[in-house]
PDB file of N, CA and C in Angstrom:
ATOM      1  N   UNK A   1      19.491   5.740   5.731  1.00  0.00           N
ATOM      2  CA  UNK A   1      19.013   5.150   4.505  1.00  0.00           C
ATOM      3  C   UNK A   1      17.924   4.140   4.812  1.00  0.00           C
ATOM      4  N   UNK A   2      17.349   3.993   3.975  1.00  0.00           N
ATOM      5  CA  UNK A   2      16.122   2.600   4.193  1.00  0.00           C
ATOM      6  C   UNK A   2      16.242   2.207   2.881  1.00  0.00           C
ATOM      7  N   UNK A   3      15.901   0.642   3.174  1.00  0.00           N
ATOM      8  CA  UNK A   3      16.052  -0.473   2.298  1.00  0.00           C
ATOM      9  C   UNK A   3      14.552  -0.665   2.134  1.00  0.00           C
ATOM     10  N   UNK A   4      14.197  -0.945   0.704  1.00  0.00           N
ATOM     11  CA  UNK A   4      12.755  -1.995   0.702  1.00  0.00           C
ATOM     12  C   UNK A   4      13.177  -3.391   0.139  1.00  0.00           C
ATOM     13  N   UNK A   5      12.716  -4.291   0.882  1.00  0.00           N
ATOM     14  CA  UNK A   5      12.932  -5.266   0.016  1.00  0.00           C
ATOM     15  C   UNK A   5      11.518  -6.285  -0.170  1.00  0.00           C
ATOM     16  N   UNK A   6      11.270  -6.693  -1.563  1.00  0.00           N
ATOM     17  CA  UNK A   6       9.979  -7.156  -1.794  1.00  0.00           C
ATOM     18  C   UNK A   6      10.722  -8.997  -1.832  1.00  0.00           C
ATOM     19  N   UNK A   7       9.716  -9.590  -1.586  1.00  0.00           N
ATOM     20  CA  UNK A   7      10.171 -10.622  -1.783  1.00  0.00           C
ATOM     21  C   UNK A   7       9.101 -11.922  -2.277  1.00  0.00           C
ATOM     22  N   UNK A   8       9.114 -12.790  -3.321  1.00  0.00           N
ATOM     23  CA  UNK A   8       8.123 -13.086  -3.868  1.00  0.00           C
ATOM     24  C   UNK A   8       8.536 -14.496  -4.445  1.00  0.00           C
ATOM     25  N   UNK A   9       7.797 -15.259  -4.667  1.00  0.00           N
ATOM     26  CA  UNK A   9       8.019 -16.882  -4.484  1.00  0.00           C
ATOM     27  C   UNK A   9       8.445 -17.256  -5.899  1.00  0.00           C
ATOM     28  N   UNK A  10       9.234 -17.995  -6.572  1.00  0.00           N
ATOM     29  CA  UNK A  10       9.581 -17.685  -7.804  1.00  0.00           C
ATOM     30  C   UNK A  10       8.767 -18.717  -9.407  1.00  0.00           C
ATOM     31  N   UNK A  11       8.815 -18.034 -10.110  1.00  0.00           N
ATOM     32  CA  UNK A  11       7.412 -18.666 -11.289  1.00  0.00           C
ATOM     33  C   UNK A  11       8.161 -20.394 -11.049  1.00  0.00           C
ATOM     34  N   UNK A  12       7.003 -21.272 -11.478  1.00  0.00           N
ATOM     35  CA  UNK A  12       6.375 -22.055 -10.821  1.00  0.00           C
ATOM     36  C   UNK A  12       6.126 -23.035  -9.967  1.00  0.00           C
ATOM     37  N   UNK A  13       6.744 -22.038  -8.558  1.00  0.00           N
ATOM     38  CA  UNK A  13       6.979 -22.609  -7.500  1.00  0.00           C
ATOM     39  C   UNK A  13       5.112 -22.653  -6.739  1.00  0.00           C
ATOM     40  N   UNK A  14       4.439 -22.944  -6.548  1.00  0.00           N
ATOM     41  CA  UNK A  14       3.112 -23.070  -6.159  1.00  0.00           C
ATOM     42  C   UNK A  14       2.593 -22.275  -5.198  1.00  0.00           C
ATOM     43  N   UNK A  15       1.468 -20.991  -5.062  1.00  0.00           N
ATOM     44  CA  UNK A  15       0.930 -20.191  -4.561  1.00  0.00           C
ATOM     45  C   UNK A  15      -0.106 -20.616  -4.051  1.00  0.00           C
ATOM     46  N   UNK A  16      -0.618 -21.229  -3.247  1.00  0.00           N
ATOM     47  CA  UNK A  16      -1.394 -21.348  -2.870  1.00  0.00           C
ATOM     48  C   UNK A  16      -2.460 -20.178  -1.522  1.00  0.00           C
ATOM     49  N   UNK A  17      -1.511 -19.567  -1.069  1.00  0.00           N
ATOM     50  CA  UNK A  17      -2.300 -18.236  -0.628  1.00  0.00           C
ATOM     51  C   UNK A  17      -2.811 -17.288  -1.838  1.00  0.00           C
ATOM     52  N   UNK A  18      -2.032 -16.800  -2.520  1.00  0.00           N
ATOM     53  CA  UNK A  18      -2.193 -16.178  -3.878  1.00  0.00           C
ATOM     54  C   UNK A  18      -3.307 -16.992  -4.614  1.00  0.00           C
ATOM     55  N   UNK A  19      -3.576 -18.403  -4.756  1.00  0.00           N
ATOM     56  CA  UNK A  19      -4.614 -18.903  -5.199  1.00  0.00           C
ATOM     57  C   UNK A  19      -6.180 -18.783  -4.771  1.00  0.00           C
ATOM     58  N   UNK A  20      -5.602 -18.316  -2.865  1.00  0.00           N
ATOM     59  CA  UNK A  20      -6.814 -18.263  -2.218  1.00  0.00           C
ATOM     60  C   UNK A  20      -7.651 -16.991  -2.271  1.00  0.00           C
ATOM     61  N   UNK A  21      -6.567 -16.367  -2.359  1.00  0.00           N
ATOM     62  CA  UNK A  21      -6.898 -14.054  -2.130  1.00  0.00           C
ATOM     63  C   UNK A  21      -7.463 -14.643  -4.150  1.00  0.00           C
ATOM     64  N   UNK A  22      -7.308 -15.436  -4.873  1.00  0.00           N
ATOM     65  CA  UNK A  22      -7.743 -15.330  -6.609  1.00  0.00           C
ATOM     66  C   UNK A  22      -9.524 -15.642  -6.160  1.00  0.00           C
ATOM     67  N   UNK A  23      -9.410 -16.660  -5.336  1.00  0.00           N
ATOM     68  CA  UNK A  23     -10.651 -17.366  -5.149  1.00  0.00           C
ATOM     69  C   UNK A  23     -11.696 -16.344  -4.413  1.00  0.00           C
ATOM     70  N   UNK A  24     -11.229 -15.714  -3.203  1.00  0.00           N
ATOM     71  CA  UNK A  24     -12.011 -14.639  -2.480  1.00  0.00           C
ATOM     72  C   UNK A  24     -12.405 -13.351  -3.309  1.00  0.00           C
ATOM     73  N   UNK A  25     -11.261 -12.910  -4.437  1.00  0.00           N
ATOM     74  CA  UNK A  25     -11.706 -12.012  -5.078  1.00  0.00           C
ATOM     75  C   UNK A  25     -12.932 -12.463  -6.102  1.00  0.00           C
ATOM     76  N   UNK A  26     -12.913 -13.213  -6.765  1.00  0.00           N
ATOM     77  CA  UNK A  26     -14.118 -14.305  -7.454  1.00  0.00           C
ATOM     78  C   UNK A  26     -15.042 -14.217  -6.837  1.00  0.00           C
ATOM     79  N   UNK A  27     -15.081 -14.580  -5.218  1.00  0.00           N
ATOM     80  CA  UNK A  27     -16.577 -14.617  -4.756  1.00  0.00           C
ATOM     81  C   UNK A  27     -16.747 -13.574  -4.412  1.00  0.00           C
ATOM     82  N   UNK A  28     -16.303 -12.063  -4.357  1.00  0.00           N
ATOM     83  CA  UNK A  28     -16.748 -11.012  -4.332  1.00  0.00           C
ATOM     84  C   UNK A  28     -16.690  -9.931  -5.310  1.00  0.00           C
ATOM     85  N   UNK A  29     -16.837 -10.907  -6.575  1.00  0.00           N
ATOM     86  CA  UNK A  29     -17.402 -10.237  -7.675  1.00  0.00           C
ATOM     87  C   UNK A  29     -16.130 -10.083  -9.041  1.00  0.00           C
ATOM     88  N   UNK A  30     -14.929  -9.794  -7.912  1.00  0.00           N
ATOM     89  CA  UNK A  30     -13.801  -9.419  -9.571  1.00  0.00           C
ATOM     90  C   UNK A  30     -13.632 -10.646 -10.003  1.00  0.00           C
ATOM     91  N   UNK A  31     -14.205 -11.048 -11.157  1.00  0.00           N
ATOM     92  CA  UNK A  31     -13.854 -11.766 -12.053  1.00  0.00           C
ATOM     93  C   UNK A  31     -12.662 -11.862 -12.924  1.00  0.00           C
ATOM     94  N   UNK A  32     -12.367 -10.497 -13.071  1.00  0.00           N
ATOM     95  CA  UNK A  32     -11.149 -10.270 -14.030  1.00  0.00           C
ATOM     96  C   UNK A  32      -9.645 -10.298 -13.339  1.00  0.00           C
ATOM     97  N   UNK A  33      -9.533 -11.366 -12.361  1.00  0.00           N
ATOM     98  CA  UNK A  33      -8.155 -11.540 -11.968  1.00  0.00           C
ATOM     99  C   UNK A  33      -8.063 -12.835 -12.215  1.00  0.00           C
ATOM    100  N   UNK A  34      -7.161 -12.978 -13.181  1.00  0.00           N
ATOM    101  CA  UNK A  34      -6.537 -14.119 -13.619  1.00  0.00           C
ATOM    102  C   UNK A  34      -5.648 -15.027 -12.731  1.00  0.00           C
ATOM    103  N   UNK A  35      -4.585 -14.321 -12.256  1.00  0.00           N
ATOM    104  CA  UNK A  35      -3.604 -14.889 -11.398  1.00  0.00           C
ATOM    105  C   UNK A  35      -3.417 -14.072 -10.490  1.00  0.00           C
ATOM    106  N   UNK A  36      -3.216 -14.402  -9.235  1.00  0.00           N
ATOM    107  CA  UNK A  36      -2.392 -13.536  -7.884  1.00  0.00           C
ATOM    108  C   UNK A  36      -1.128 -14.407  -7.633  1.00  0.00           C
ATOM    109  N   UNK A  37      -0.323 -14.006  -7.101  1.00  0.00           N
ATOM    110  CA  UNK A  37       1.176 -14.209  -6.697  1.00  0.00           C
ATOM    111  C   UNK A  37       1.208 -13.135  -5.327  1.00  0.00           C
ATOM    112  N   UNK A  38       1.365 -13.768  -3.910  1.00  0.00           N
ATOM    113  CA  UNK A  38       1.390 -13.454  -2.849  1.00  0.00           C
ATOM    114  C   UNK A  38       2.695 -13.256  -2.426  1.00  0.00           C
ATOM    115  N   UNK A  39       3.457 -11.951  -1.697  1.00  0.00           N
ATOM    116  CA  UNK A  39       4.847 -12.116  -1.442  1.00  0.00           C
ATOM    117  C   UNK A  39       4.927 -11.091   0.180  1.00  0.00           C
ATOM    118  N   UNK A  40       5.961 -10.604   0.265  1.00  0.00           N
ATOM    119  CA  UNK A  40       5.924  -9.676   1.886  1.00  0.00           C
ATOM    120  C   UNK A  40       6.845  -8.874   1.110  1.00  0.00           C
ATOM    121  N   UNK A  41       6.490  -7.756   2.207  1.00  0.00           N
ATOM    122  CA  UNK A  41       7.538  -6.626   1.517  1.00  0.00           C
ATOM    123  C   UNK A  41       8.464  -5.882   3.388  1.00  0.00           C
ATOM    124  N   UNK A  42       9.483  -5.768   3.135  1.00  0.00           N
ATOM    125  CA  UNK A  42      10.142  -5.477   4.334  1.00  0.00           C
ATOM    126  C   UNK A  42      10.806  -4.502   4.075  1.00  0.00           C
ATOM    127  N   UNK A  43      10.959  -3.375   4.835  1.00  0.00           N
ATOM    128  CA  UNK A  43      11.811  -2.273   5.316  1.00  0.00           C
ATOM    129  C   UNK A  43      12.427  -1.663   5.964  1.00  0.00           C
ATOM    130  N   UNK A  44      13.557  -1.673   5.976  1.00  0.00           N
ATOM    131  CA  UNK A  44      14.445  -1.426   7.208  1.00  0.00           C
ATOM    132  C   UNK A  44      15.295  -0.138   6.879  1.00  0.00           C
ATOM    133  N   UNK A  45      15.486   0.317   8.396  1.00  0.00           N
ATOM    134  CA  UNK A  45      16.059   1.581   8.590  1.00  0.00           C
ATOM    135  C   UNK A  45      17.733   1.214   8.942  1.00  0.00           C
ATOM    136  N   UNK A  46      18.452   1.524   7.831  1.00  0.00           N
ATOM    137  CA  UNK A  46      19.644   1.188   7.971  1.00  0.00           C
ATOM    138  C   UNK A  46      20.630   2.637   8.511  1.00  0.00           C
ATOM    139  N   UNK A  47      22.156   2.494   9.284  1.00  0.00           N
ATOM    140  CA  UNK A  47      22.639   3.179   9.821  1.00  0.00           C
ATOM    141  C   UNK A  47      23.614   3.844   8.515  1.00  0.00           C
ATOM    142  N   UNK A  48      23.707   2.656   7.496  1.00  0.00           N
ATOM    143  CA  UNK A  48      24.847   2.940   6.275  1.00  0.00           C
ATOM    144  C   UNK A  48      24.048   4.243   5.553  1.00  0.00           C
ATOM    145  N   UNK A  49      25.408   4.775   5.187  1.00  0.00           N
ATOM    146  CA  UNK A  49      25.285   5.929   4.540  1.00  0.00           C
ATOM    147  C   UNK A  49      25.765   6.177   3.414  1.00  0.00           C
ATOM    148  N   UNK A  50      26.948   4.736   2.711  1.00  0.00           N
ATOM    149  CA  UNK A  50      26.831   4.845   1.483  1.00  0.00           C
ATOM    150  C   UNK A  50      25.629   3.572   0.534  1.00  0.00           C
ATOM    151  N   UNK A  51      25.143   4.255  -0.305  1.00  0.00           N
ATOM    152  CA  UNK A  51      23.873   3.349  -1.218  1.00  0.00           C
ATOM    153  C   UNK A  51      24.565   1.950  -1.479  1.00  0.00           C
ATOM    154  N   UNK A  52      25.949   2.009  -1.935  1.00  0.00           N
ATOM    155  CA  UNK A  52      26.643   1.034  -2.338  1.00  0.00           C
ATOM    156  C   UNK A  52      27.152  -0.236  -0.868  1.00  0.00           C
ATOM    157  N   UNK A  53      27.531  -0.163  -0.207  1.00  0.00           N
ATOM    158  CA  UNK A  53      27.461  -0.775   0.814  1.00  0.00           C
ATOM    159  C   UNK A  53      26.124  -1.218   1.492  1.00  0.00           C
ATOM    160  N   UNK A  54      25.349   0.004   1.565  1.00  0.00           N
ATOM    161  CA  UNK A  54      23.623  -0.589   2.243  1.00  0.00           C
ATOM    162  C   UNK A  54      23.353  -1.941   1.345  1.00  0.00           C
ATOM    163  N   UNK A  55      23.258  -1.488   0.066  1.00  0.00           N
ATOM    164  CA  UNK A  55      22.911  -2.319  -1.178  1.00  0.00           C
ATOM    165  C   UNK A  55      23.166  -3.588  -0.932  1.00  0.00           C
ATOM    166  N   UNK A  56      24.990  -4.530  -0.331  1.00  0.00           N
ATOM    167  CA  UNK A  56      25.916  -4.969  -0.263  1.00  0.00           C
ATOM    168  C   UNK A  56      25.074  -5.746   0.905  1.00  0.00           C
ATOM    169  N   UNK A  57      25.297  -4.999   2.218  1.00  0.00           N
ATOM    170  CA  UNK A  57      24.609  -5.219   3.497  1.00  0.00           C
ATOM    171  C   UNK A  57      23.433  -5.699   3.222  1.00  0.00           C
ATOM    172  N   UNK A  58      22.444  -5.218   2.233  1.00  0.00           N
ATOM    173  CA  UNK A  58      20.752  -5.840   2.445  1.00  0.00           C
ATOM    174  C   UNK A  58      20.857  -7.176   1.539  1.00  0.00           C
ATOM    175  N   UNK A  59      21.113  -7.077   0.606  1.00  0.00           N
ATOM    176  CA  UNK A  59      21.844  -8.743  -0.496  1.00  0.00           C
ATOM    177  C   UNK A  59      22.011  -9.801   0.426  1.00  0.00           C
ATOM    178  N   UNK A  60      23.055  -9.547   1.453  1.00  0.00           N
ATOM    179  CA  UNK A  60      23.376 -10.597   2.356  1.00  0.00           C
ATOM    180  C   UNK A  60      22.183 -11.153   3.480  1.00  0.00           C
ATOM    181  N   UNK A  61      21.467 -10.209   4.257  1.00  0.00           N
ATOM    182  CA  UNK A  61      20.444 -10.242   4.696  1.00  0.00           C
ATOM    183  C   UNK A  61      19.695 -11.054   4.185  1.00  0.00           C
ATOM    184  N   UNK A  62      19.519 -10.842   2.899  1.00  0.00           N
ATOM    185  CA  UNK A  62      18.143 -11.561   1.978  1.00  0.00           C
ATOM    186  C   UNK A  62      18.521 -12.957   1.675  1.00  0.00           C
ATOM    187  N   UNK A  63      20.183 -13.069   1.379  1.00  0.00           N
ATOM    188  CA  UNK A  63      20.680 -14.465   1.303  1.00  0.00           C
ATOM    189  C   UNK A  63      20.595 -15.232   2.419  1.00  0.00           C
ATOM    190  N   UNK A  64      20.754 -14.715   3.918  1.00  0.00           N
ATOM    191  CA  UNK A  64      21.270 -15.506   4.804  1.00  0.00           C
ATOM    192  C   UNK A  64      19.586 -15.429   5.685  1.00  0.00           C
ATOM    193  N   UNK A  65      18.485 -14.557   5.594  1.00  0.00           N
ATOM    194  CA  UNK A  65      17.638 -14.810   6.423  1.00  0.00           C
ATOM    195  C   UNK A  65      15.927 -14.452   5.815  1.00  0.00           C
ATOM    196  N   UNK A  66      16.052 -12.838   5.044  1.00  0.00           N
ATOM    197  CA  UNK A  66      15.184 -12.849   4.704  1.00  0.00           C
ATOM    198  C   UNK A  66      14.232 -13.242   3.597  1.00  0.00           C
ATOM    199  N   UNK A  67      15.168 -14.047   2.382  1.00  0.00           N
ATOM    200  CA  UNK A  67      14.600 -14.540   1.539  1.00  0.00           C
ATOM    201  C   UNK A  67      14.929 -16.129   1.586  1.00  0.00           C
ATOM    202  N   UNK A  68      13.891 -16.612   1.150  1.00  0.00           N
ATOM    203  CA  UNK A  68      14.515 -18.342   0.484  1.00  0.00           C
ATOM    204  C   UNK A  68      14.734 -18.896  -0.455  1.00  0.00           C
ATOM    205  N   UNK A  69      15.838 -18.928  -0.434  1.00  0.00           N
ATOM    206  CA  UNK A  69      16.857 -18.705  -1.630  1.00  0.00           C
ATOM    207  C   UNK A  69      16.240 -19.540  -3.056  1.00  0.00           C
ATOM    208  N   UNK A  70      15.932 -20.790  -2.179  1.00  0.00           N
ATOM    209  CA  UNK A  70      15.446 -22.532  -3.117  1.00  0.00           C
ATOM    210  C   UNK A  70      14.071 -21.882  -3.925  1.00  0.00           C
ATOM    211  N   UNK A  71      13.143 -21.375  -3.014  1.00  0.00           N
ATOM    212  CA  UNK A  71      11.754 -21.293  -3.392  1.00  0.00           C
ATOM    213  C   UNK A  71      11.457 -19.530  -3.895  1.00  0.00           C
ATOM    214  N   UNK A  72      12.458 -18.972  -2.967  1.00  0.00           N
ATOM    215  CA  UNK A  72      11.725 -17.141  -3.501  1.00  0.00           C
ATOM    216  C   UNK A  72      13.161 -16.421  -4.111  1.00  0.00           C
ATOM    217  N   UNK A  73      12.203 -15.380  -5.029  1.00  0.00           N
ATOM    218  CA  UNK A  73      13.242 -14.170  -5.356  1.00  0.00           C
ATOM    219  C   UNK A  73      13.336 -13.202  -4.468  1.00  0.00           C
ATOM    220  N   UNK A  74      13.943 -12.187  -4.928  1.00  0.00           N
ATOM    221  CA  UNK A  74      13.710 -11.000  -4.082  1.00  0.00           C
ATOM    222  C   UNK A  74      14.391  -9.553  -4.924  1.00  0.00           C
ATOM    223  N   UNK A  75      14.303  -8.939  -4.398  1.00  0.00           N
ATOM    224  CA  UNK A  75      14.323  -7.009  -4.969  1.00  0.00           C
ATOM    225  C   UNK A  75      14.378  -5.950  -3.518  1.00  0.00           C
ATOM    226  N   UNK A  76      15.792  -5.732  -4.177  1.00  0.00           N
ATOM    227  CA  UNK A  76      16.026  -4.759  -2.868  1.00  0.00           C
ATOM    228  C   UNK A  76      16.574  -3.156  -3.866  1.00  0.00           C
ATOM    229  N   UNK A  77      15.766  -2.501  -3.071  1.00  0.00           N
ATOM    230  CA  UNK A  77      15.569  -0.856  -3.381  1.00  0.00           C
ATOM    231  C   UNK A  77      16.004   0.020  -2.251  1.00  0.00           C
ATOM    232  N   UNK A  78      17.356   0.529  -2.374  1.00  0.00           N
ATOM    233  CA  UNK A  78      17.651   1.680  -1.404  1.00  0.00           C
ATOM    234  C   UNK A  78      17.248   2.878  -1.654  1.00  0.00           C
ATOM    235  N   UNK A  79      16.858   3.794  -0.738  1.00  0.00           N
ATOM    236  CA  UNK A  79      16.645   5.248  -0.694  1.00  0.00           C
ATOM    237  C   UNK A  79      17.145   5.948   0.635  1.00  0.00           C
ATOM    238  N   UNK A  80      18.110   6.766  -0.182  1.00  0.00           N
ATOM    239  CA  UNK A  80      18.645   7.857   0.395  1.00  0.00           C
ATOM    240  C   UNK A  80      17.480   8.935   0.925  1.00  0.00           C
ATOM    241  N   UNK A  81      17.965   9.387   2.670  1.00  0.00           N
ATOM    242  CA  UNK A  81      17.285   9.813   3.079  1.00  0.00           C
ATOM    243  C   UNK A  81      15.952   9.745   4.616  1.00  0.00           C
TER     244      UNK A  81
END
């Protein structure tokens, strides 16, 4: 199974990379981006084979290392296969 998990800083906690990729797109012309919000996206190749347990298993992950808890959200997507 593989897990995606996106993970992204939560509304209005302060972006300041996301402010910068707003600013670079500006000076190279797109005007029409209002806001960016900068996050990482991670994927892992898990050994679990039921969805419901992987699911279980990646939650904890995200609680205990890959997300921060205070400042970011996160979204975890299993796929079978």
């Amino acid at each position: 199974m593989k897990a995606k998990v996106h993970v992204t800083l939560k509304q209005g906690v302060l972006d300041p990379q996301g402010k910068a990729v707003q600013h670079a797109l500006a000076a190279l012309g797109f005007d029409g981006v209002n806001d960016v919000r900068q996050g990482k996206f991670i994927e892992l190749e898990l050994t679990e084979t039921d969805p419901k347990k992987a699911e279980t298993e990646v939650e904890a992950m995200c609680q205990k290392l890959l997300a921060n808890m205070v400042i970011e959200d996160y979204r975890v997507d299993i796929l079978e296969g």
